[in-house]
PDB file of N, CA and C in Angstrom:
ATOM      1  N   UNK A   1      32.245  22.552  41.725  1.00  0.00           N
ATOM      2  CA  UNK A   1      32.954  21.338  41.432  1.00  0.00           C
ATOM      3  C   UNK A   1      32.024  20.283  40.809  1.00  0.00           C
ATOM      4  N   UNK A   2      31.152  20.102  41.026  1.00  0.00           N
ATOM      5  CA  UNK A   2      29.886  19.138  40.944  1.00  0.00           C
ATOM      6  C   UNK A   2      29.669  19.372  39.081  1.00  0.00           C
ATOM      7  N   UNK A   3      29.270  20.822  39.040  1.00  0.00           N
ATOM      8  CA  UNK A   3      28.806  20.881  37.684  1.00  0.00           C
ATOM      9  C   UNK A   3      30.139  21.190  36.516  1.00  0.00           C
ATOM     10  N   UNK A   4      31.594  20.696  36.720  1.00  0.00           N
ATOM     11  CA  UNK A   4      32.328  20.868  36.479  1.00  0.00           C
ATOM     12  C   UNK A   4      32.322  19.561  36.127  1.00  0.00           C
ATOM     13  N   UNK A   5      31.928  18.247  36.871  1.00  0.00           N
ATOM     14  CA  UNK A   5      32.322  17.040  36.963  1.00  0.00           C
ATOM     15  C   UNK A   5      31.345  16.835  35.791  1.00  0.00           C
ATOM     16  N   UNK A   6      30.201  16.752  36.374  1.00  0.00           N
ATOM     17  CA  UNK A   6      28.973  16.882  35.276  1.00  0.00           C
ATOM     18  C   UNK A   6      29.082  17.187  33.528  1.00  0.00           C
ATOM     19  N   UNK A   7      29.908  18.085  33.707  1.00  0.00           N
ATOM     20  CA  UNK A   7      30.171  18.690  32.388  1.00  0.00           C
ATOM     21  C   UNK A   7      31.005  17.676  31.632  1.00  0.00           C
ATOM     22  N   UNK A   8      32.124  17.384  32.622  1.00  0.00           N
ATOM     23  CA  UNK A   8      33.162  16.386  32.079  1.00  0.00           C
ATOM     24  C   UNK A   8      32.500  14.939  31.320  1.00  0.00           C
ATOM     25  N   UNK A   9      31.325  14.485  32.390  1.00  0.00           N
ATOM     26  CA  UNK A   9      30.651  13.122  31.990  1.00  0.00           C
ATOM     27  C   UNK A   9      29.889  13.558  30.456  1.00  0.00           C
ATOM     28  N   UNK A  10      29.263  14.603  30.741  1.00  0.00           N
ATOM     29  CA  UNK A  10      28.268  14.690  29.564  1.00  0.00           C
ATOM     30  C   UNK A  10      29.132  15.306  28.048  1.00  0.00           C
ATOM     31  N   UNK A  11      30.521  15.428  28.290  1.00  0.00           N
ATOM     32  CA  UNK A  11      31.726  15.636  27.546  1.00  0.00           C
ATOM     33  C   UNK A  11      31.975  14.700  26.441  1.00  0.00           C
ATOM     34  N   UNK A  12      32.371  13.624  27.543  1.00  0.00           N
ATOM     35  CA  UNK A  12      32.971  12.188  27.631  1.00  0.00           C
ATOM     36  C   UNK A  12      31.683  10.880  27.068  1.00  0.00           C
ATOM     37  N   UNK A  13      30.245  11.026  26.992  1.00  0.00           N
ATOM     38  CA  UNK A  13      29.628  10.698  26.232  1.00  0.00           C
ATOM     39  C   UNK A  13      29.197  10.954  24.964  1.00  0.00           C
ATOM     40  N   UNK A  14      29.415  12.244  25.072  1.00  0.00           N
ATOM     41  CA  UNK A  14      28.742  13.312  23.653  1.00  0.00           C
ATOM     42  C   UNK A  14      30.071  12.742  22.720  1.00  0.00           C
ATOM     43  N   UNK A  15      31.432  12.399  22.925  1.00  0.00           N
ATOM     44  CA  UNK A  15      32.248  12.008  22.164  1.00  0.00           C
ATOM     45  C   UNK A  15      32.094  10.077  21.467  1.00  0.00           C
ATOM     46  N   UNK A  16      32.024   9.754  22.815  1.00  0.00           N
ATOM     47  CA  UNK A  16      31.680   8.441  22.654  1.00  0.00           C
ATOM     48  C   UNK A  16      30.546   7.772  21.482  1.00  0.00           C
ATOM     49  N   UNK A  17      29.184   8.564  21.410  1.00  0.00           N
ATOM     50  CA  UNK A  17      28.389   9.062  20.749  1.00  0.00           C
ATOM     51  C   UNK A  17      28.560   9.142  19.349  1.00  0.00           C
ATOM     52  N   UNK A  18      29.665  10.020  19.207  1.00  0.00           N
ATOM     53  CA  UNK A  18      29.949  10.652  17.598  1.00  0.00           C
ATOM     54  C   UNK A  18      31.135   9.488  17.405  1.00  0.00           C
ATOM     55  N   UNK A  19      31.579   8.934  18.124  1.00  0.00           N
ATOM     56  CA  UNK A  19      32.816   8.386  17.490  1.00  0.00           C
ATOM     57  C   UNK A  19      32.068   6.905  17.382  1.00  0.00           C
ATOM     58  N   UNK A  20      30.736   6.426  17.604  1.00  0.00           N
ATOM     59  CA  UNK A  20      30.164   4.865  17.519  1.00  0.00           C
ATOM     60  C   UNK A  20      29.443   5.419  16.245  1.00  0.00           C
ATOM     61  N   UNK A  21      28.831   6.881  16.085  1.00  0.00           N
ATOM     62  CA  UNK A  21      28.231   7.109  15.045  1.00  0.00           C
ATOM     63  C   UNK A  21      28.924   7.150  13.817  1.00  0.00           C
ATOM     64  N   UNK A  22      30.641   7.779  13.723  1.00  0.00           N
ATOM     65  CA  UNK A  22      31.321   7.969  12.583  1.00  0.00           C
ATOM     66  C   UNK A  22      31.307   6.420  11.844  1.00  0.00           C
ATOM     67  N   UNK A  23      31.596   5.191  12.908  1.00  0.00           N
ATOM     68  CA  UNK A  23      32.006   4.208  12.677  1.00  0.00           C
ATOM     69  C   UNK A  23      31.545   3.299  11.987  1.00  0.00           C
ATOM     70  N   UNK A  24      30.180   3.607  12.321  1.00  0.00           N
ATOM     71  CA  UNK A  24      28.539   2.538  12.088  1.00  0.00           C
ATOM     72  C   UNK A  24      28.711   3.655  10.535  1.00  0.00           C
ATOM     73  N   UNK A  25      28.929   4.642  10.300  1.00  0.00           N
ATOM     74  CA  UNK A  25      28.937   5.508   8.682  1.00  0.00           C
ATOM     75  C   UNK A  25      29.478   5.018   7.780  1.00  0.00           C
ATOM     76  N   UNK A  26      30.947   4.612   8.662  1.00  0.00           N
ATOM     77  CA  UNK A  26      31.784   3.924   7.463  1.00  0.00           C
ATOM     78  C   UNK A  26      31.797   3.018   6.509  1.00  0.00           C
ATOM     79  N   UNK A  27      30.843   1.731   7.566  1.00  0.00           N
ATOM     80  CA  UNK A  27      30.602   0.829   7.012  1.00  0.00           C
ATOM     81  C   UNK A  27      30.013   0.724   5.275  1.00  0.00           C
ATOM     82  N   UNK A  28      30.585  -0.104   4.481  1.00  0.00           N
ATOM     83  CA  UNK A  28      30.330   0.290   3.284  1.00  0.00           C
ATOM     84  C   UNK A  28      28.866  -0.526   3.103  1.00  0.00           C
ATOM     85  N   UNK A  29      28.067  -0.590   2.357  1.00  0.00           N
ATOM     86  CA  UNK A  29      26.289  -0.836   2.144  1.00  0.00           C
ATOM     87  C   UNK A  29      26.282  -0.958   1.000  1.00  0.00           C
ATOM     88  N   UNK A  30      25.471  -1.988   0.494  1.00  0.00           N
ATOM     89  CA  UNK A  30      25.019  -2.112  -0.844  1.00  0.00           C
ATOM     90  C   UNK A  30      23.700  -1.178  -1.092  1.00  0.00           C
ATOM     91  N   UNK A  31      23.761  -0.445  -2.285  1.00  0.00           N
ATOM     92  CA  UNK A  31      22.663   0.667  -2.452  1.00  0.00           C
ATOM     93  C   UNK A  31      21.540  -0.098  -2.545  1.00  0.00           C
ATOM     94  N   UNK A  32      20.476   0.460  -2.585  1.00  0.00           N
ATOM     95  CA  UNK A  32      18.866  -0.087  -2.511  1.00  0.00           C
ATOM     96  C   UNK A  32      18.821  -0.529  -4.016  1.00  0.00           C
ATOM     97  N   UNK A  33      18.909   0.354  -4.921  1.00  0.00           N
ATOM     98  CA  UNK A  33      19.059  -0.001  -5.895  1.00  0.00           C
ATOM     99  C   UNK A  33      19.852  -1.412  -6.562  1.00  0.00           C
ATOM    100  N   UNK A  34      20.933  -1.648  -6.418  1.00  0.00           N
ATOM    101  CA  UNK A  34      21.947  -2.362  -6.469  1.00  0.00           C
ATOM    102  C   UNK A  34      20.935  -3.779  -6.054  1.00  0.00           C
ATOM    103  N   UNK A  35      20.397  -3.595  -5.076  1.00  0.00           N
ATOM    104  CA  UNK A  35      19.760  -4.951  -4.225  1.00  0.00           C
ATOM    105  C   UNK A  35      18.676  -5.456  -4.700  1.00  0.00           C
ATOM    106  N   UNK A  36      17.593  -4.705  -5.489  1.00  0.00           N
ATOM    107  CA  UNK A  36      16.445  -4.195  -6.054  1.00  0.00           C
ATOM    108  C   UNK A  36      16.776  -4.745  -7.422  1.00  0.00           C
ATOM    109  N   UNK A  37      18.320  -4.495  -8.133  1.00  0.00           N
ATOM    110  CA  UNK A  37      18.263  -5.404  -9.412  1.00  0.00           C
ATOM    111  C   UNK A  37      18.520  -6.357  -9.087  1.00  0.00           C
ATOM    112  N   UNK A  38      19.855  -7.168  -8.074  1.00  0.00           N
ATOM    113  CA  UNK A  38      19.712  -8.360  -8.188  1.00  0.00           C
ATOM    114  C   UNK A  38      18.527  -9.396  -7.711  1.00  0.00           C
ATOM    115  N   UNK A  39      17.458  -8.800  -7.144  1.00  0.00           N
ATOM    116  CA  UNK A  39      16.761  -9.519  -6.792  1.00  0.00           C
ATOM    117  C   UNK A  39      15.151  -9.985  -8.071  1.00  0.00           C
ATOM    118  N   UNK A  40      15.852  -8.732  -8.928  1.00  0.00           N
ATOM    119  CA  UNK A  40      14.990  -9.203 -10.210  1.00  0.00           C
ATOM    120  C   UNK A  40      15.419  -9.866 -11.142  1.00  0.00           C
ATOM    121  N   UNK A  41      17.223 -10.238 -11.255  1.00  0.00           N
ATOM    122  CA  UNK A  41      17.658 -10.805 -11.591  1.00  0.00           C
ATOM    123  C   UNK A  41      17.387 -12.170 -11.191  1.00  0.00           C
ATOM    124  N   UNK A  42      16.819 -12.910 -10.215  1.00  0.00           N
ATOM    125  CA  UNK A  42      16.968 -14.007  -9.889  1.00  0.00           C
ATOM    126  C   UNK A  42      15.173 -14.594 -10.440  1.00  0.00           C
ATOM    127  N   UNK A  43      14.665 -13.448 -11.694  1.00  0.00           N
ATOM    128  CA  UNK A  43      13.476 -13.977 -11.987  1.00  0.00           C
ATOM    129  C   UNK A  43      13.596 -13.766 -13.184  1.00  0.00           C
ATOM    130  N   UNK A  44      15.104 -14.432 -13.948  1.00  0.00           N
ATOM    131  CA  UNK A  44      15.627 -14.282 -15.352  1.00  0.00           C
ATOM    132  C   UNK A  44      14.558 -15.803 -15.949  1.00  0.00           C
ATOM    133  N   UNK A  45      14.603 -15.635 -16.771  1.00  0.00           N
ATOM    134  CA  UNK A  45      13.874 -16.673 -17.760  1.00  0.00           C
ATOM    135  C   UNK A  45      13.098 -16.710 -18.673  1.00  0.00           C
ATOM    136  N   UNK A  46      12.122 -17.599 -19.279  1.00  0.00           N
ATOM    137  CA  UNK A  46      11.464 -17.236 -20.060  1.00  0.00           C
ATOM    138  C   UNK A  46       9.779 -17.356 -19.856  1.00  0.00           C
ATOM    139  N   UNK A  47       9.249 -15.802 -19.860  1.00  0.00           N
ATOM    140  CA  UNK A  47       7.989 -15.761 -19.552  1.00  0.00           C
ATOM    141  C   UNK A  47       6.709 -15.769 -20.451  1.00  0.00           C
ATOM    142  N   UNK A  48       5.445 -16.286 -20.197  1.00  0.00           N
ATOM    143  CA  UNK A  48       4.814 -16.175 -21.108  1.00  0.00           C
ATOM    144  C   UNK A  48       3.397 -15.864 -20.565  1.00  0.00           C
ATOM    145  N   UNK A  49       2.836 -13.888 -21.124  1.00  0.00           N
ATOM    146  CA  UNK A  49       1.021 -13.659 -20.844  1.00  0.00           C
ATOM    147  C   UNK A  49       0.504 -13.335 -21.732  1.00  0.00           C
ATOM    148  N   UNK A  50      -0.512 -13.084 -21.531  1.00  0.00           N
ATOM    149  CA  UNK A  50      -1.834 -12.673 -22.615  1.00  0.00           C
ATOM    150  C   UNK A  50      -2.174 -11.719 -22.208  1.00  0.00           C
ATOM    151  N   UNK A  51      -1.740 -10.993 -23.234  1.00  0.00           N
ATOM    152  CA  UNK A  51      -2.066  -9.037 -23.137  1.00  0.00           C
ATOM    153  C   UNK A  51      -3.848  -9.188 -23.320  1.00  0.00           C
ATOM    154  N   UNK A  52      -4.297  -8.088 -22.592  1.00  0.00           N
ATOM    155  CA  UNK A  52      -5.606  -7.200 -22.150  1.00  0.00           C
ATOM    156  C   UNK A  52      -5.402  -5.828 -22.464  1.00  0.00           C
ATOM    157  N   UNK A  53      -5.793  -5.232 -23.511  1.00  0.00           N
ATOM    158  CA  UNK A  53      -6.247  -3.538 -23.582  1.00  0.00           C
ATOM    159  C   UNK A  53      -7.441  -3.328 -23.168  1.00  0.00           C
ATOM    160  N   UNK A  54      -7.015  -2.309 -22.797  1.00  0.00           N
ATOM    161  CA  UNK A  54      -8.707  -1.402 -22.979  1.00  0.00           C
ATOM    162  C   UNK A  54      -8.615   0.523 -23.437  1.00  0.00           C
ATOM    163  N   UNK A  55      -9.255   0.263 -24.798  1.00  0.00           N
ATOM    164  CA  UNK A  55      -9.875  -0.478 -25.115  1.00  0.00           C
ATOM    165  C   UNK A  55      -9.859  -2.157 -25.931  1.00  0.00           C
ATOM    166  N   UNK A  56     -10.499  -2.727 -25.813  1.00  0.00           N
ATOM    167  CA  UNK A  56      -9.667  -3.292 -26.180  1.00  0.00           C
ATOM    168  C   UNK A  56      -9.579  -3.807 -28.186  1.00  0.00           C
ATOM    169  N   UNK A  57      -8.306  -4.481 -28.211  1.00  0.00           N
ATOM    170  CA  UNK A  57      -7.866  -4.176 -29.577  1.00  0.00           C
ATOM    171  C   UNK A  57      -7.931  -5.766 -30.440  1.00  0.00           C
ATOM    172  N   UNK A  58      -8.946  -5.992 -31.091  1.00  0.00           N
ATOM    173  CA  UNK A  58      -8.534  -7.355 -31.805  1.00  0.00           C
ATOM    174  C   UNK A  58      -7.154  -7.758 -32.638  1.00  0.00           C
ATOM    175  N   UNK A  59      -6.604  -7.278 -32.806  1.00  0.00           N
ATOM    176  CA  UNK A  59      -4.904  -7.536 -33.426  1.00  0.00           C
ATOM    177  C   UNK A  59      -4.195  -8.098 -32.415  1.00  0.00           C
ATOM    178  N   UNK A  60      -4.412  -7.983 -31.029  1.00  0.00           N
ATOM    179  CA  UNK A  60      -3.796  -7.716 -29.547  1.00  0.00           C
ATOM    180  C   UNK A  60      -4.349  -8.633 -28.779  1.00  0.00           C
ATOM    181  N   UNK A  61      -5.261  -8.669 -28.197  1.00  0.00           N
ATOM    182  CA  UNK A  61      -6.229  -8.878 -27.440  1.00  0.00           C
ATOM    183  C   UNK A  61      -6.170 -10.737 -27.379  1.00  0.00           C
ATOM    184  N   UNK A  62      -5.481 -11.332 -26.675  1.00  0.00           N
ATOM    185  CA  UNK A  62      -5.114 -12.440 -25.888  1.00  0.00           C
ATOM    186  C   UNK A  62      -4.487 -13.635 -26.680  1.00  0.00           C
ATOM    187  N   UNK A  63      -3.439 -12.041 -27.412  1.00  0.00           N
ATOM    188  CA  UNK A  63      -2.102 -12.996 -27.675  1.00  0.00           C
ATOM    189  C   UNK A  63      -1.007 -13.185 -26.408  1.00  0.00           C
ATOM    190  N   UNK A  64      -0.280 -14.156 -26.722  1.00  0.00           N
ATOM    191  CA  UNK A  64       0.772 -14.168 -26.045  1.00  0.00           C
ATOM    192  C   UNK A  64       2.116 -13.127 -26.269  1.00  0.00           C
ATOM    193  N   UNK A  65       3.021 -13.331 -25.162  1.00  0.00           N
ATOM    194  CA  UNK A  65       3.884 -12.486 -25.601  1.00  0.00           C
ATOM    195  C   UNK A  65       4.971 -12.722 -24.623  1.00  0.00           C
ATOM    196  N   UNK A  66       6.205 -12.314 -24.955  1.00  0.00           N
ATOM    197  CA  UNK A  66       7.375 -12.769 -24.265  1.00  0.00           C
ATOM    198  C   UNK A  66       8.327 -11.716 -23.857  1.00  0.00           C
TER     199      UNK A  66
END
């Protein structure tokens, strides 16, 4: 009787379990990606460096650029 009861509890969690896990699945998520552009989006504007080659190239070599 004991390991009958037993069985029932460890039944009755193992469901509980899968049915908090299906739930927490459903939830819809913004992809990594998705999050990853808008957050480079919010460094829209207009930028300005001075390129470095190596080797390096006098045509090049600490112009600006955009």
């Amino acid at each position: 009787m004991k390991s009958l009861r037993l069985t029932l509890y460890v039944l009755l969690i193992a469901l509980n379990v899968a049915a908090f896990a299906e739930t927490d699945a459903l939830k819809p998520r913004e992809p990594d990606a998705q999050m990853a552009f808008d957050e480079l989006k919010s460094l829209a504007g207009t930028w300005q460096g001075k390129v470095t080659t190596t080797p390096p190239s006098p045509e090049v070599q600490g112009k600006c650029q955009r």
